[in-house]
PDB file of N, CA and C in Angstrom:
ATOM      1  N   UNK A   1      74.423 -19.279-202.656  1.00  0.00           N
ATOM      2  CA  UNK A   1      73.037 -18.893-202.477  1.00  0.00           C
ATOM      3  C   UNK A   1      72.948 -17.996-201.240  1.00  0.00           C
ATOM      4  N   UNK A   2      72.113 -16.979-201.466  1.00  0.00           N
ATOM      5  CA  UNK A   2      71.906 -15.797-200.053  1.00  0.00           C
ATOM      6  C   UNK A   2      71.041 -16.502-199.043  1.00  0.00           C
ATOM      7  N   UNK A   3      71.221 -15.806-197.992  1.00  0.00           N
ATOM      8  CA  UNK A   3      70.414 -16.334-196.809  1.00  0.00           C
ATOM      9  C   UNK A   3      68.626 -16.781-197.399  1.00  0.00           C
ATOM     10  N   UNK A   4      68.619 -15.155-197.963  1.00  0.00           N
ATOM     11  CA  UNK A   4      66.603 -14.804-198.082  1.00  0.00           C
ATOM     12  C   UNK A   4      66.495 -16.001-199.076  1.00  0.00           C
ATOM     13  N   UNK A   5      67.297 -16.305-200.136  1.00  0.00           N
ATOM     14  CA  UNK A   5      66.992 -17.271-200.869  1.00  0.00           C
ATOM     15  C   UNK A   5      66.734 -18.674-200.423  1.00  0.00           C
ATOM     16  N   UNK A   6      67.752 -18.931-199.510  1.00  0.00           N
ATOM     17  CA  UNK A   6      67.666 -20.303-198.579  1.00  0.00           C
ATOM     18  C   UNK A   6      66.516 -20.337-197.663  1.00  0.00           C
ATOM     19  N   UNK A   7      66.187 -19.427-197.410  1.00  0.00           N
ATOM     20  CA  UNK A   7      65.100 -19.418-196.452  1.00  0.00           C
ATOM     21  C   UNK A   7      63.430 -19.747-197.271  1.00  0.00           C
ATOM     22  N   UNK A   8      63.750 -18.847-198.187  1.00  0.00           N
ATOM     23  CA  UNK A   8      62.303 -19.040-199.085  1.00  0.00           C
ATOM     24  C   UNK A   8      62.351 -20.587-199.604  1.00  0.00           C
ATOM     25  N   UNK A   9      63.493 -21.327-199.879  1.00  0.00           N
ATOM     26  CA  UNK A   9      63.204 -22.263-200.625  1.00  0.00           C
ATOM     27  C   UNK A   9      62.931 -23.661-199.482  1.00  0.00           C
ATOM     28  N   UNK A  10      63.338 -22.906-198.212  1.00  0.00           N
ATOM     29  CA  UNK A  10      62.522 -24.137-197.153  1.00  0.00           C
ATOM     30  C   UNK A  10      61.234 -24.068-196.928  1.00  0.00           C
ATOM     31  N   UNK A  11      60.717 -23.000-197.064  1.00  0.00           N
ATOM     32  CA  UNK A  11      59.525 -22.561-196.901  1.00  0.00           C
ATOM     33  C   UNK A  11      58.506 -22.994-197.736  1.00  0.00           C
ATOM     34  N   UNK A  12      59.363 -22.956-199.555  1.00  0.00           N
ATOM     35  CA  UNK A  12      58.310 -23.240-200.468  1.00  0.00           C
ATOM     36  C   UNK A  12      59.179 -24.045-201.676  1.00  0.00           C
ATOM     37  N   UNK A  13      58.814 -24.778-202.066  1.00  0.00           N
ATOM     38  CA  UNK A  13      58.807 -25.614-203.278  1.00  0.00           C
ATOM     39  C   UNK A  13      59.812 -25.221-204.257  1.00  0.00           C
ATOM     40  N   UNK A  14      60.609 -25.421-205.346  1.00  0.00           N
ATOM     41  CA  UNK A  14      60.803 -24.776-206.171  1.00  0.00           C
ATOM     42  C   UNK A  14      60.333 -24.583-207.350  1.00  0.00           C
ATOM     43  N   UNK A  15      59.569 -26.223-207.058  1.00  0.00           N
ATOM     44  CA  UNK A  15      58.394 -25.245-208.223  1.00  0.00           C
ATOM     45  C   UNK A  15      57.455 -24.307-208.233  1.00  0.00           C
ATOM     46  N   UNK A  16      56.848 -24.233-206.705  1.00  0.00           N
ATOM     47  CA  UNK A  16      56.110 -23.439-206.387  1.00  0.00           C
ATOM     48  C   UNK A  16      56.853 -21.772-206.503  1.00  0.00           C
ATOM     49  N   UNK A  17      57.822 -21.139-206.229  1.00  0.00           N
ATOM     50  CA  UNK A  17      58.659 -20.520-206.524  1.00  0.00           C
ATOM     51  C   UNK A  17      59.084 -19.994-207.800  1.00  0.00           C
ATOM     52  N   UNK A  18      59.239 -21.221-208.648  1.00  0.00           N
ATOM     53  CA  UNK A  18      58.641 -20.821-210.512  1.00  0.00           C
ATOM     54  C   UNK A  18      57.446 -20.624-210.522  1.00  0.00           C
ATOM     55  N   UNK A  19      57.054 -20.764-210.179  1.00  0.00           N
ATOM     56  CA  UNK A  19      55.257 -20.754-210.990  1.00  0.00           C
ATOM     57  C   UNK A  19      54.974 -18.995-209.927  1.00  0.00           C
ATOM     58  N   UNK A  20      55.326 -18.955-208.988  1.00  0.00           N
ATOM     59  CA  UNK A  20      55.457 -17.547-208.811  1.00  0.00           C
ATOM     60  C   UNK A  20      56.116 -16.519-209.352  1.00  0.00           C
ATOM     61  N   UNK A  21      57.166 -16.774-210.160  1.00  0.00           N
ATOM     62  CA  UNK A  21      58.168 -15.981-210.517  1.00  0.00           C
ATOM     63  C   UNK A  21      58.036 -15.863-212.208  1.00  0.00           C
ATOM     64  N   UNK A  22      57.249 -17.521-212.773  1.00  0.00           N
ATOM     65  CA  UNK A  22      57.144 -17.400-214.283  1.00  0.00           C
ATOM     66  C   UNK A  22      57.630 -17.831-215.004  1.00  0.00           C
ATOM     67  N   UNK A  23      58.706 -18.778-214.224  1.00  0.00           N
ATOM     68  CA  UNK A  23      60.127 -19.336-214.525  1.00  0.00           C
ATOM     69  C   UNK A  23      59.688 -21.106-214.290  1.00  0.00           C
ATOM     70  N   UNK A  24      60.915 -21.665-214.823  1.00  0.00           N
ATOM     71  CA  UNK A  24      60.730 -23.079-214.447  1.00  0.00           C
ATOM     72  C   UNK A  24      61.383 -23.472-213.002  1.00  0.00           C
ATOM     73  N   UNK A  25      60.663 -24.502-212.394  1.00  0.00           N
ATOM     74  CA  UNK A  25      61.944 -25.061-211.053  1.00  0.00           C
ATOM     75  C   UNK A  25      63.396 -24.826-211.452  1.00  0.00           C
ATOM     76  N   UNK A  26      63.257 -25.352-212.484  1.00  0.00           N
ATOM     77  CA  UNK A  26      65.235 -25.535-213.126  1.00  0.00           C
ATOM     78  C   UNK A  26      65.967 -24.516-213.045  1.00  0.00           C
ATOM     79  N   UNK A  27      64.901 -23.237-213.755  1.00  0.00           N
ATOM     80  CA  UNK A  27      65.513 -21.698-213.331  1.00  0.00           C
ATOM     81  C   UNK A  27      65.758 -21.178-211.989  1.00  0.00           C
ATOM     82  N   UNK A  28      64.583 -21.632-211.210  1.00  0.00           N
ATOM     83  CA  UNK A  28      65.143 -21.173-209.401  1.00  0.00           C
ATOM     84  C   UNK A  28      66.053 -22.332-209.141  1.00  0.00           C
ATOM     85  N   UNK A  29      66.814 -23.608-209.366  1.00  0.00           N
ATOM     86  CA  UNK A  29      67.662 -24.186-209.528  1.00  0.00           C
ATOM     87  C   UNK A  29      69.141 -23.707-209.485  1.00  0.00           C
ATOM     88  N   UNK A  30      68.721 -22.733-209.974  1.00  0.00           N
ATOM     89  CA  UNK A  30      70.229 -22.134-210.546  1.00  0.00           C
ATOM     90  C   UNK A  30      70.151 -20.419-209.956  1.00  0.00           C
ATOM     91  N   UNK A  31      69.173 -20.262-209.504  1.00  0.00           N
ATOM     92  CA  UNK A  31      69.355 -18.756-208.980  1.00  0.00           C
ATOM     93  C   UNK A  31      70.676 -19.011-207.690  1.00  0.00           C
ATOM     94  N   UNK A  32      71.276 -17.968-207.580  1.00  0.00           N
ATOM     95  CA  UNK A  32      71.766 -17.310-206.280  1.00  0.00           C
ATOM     96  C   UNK A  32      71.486 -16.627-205.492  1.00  0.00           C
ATOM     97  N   UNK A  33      70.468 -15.708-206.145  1.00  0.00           N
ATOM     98  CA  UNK A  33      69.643 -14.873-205.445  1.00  0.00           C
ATOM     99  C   UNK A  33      68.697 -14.696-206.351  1.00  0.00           C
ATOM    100  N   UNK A  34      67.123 -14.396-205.643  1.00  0.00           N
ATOM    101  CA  UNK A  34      65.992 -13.849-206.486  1.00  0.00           C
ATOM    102  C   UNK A  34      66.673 -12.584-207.446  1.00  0.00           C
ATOM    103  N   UNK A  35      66.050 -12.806-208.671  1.00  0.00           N
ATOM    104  CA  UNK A  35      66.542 -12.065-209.696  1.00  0.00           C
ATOM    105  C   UNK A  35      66.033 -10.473-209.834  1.00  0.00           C
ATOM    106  N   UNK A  36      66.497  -9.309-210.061  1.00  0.00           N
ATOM    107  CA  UNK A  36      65.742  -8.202-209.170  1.00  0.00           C
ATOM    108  C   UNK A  36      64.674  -8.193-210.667  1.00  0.00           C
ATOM    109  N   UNK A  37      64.834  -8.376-211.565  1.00  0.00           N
ATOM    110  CA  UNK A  37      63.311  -8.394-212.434  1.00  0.00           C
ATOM    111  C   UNK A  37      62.348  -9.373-211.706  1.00  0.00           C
ATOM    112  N   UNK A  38      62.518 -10.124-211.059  1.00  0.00           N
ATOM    113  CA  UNK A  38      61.931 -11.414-210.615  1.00  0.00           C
ATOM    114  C   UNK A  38      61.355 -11.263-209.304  1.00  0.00           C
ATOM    115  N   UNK A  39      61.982 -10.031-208.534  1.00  0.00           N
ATOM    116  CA  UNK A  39      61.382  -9.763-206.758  1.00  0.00           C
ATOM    117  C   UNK A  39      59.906  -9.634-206.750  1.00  0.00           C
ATOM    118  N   UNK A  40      59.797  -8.499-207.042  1.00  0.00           N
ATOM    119  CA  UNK A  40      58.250  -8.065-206.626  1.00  0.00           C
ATOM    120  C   UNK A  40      57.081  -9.246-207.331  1.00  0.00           C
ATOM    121  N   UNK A  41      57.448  -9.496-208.038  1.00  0.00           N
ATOM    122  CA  UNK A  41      56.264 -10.996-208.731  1.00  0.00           C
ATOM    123  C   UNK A  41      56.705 -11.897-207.905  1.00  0.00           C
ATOM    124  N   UNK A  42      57.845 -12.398-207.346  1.00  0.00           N
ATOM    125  CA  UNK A  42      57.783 -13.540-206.669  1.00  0.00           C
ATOM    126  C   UNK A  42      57.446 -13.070-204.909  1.00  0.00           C
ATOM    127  N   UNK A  43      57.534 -12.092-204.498  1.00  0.00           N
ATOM    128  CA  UNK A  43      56.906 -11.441-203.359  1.00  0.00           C
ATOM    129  C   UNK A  43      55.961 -10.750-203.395  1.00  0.00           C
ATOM    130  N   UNK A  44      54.999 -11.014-204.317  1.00  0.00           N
ATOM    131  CA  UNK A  44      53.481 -10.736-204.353  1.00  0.00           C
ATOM    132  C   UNK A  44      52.387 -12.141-204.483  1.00  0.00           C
ATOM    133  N   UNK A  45      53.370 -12.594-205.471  1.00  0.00           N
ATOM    134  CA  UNK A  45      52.397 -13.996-205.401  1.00  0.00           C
ATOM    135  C   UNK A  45      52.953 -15.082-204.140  1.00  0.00           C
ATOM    136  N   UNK A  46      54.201 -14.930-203.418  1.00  0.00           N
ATOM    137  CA  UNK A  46      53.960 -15.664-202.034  1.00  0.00           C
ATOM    138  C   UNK A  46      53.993 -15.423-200.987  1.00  0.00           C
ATOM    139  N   UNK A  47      53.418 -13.927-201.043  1.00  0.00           N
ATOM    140  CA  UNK A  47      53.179 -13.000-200.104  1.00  0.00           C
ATOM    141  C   UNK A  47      53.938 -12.624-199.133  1.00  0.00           C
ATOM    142  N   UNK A  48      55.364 -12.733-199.452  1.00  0.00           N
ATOM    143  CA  UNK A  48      56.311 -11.975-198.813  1.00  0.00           C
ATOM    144  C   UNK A  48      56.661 -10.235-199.307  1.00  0.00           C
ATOM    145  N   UNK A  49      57.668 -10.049-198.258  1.00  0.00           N
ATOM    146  CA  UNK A  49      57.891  -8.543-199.211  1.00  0.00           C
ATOM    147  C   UNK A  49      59.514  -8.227-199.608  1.00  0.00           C
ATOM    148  N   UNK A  50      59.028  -7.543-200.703  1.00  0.00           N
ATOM    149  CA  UNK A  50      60.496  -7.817-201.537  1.00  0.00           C
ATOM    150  C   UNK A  50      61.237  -7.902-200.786  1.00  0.00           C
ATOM    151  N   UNK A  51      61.677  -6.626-200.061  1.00  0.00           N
ATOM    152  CA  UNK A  51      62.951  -6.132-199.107  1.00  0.00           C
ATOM    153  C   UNK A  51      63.166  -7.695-198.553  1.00  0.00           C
ATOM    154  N   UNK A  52      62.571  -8.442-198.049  1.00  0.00           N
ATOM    155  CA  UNK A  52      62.897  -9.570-197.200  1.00  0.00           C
ATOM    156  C   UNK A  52      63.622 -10.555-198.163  1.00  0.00           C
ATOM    157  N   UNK A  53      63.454 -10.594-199.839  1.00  0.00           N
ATOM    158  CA  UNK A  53      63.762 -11.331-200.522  1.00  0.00           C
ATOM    159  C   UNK A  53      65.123 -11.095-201.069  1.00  0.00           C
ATOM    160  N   UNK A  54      65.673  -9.432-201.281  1.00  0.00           N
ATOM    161  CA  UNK A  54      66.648  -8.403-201.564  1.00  0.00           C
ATOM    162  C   UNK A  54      67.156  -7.542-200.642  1.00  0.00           C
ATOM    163  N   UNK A  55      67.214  -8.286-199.452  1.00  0.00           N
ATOM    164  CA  UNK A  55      67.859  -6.589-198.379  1.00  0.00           C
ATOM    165  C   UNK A  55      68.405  -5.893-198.687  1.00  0.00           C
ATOM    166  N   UNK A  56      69.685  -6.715-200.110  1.00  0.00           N
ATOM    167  CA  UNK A  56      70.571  -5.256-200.631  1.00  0.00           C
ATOM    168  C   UNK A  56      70.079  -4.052-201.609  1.00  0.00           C
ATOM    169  N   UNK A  57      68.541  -4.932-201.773  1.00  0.00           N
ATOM    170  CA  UNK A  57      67.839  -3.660-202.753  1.00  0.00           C
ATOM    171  C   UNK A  57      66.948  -2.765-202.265  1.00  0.00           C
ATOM    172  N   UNK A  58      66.679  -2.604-200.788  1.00  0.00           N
ATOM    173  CA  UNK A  58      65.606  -2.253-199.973  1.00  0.00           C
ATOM    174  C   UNK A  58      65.636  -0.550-200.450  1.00  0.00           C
ATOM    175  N   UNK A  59      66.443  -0.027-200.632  1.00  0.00           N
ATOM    176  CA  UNK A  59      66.949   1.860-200.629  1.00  0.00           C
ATOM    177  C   UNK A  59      66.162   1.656-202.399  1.00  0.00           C
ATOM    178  N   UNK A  60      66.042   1.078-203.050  1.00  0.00           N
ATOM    179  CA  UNK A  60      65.008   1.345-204.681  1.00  0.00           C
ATOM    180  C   UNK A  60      63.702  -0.255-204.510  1.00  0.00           C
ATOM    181  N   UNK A  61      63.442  -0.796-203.751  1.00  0.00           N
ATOM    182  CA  UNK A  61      62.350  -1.368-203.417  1.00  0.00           C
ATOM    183  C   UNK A  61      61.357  -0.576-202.905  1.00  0.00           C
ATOM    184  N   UNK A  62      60.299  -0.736-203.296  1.00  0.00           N
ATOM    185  CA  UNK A  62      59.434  -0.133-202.559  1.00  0.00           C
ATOM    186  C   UNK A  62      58.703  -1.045-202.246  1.00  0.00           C
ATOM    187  N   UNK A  63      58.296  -1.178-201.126  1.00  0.00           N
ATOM    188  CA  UNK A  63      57.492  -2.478-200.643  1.00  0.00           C
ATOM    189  C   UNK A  63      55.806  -1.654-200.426  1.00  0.00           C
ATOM    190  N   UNK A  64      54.640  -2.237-201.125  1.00  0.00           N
ATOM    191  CA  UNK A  64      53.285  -1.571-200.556  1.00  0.00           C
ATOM    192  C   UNK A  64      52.435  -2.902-199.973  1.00  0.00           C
TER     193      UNK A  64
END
């Protein structure tokens, strides 16, 4: 599991985390990293920003 991932999931729930993302707990269960179809919905609805969730995707993220 990546740092941003470990960090979000102290922060928030994993179910709370599905229900942002659309997914079940079980599915963020098994992530390694936020899924890049999965960034910007799960860093809009818990009001983070992508880049913080994907650093390695920051150069095609666009964060607004």
């Amino acid at each position: 599991m990546d740092r941003p991932l470990q960090t979000l999931r102290q922060e928030f729930t994993l179910k709370a985390i599905g229900k942002a993302a659309g997914v079940s707990k079980q599915a963020v269960g098994q992530w390694k990293r936020v899924p890049i179809d999965r960034v910007r919905r799960v860093a809009k609805n818990l009001g983070k920003r992508a880049s913080e969730l994907r650093p390695d995707l920051t150069k095609i993220l666009v964060d607004n």
